[in-house]
Protein backbone atom coordinates (compact mmCIF):
# COMPACT_ATOMS: atom_id res chain seq x y z
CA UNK A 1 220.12 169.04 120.75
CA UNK A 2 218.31 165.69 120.37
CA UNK A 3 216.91 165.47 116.45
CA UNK A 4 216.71 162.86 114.09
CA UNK A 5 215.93 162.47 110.81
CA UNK A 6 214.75 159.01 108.97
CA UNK A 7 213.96 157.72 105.74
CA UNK A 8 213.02 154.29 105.46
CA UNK A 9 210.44 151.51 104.47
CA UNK A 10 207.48 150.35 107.11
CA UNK A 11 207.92 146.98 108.36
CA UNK A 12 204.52 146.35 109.40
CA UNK A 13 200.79 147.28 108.51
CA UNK A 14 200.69 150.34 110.96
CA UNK A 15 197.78 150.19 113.71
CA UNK A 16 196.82 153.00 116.28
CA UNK A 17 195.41 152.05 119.64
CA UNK A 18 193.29 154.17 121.67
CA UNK A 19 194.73 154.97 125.40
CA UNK A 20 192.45 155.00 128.31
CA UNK A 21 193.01 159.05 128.37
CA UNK A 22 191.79 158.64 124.78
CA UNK A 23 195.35 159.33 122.64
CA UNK A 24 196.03 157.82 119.66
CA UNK A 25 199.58 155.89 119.29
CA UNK A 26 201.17 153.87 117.19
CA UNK A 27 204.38 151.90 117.38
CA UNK A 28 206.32 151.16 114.22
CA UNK A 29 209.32 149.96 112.94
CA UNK A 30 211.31 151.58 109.74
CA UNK A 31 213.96 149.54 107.79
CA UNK A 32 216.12 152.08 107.43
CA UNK A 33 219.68 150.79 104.84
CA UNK A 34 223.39 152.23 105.62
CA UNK A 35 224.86 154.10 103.36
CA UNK A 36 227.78 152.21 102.93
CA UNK A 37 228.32 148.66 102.00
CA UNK A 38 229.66 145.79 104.45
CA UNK A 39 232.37 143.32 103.21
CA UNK A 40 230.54 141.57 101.41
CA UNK A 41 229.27 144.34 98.86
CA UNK A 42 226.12 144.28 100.99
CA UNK A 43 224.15 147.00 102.22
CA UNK A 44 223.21 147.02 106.26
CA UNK A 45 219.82 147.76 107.49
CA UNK A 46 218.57 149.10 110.88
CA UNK A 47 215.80 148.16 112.38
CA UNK A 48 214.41 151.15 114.04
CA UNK A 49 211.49 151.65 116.45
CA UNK A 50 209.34 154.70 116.46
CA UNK A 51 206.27 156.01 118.12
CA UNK A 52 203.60 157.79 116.60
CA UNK A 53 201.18 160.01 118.56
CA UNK A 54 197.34 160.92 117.49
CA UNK A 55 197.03 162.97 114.30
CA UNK A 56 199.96 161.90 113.52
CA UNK A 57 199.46 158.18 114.31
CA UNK A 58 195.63 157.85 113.00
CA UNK A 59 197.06 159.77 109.33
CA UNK A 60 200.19 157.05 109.37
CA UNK A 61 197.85 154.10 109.68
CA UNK A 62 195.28 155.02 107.23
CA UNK A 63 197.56 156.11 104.60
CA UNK A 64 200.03 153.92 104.69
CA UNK A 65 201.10 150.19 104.42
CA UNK A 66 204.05 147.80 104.46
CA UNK A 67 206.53 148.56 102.20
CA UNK A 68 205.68 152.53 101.91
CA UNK A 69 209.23 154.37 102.27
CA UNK A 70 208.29 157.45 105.18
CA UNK A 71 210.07 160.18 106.90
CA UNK A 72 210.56 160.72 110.22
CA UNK A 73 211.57 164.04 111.87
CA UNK A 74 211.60 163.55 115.90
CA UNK A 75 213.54 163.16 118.91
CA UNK A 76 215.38 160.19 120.73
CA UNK A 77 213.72 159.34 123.71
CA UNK A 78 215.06 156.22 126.69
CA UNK A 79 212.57 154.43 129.09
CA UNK A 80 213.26 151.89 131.13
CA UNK A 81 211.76 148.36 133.12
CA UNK A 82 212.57 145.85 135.13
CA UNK A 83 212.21 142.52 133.46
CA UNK A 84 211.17 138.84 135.28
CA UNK A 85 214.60 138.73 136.44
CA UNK A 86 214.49 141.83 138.06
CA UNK A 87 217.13 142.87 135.34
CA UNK A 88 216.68 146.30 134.42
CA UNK A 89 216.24 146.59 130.94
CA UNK A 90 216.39 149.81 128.43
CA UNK A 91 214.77 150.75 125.57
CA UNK A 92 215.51 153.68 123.26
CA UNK A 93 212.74 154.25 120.32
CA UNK A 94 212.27 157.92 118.40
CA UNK A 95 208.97 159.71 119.35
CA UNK A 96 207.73 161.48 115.69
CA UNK A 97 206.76 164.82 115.47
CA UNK A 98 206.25 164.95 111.97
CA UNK A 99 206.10 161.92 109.04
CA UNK A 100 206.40 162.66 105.30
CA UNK A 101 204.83 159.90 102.83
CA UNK A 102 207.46 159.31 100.23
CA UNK A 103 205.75 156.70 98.25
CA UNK A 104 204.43 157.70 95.47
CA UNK A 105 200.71 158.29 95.00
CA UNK A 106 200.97 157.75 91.36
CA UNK A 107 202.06 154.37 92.07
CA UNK A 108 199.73 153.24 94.41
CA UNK A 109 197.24 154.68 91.60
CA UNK A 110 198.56 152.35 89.52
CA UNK A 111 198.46 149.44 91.70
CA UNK A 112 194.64 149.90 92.27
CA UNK A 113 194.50 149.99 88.55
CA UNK A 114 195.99 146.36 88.01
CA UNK A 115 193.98 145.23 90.73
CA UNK A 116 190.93 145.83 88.79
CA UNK A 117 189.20 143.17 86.21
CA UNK A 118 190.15 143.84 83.31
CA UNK A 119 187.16 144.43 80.26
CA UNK A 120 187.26 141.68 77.36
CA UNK A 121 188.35 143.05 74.18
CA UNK A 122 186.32 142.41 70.77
């Protein structure tokens, strides 16, 4: 069974590119803290990669920012190349198959809220 499940914050503005077959992907990266604290009182992150496919992918970018804390649901998946040294080289990312939005709307709300000018008051 290969399933995983994230919760973590976006590192990056998201942004979907259009394949030549016309897809939509995105690749992003989740900060994703341990759940237990290192030696030093400190708590760990991982940095973890994760591709986005169209609806999925074109929803992710235009809802959501750095900073926003997401779910992922999907599946591990390995690829591999051969790099300028002919050393072969792997990489293992998680494809989504579905993202949650965790932060909250209410906030963001808010935020566009501050943003605005505030009126003089008599």
């Amino acid at each position: 069974m290969n399933n995983v499940v994230l919760v973590g914050r976006l590192t990056d503005n998201p942004d979907v590119i259009n394949t030549e077959n016309g897809k939509q992907i995105t690749k992003i990266t989740v900060a994703v803290n341990r759940n237990y604290k290192n030696v030093d009182g400190i708590y760990e992150t991982d940095f973890i990669r994760c591709v986005l496919w169209n609806g999925i992918a074109g929803a992710t970018c235009e809802y959501c920012k750095v900073g926003d804390v997401i779910g992922i649901k999907g599946r591990l998946q390995t690829s591999s190349y051969e790099n300028e040294e002919n050393k072969k080289i792997y990489v293992t990312e998680v494809v989504a198959e579905k993202v949650t939005f965790l932060s909250s709307n209410k906030n963001k709300e808010e935020k566009k809220e501050d943003e605005k000018p505030k009126k003089a008051k008599k």
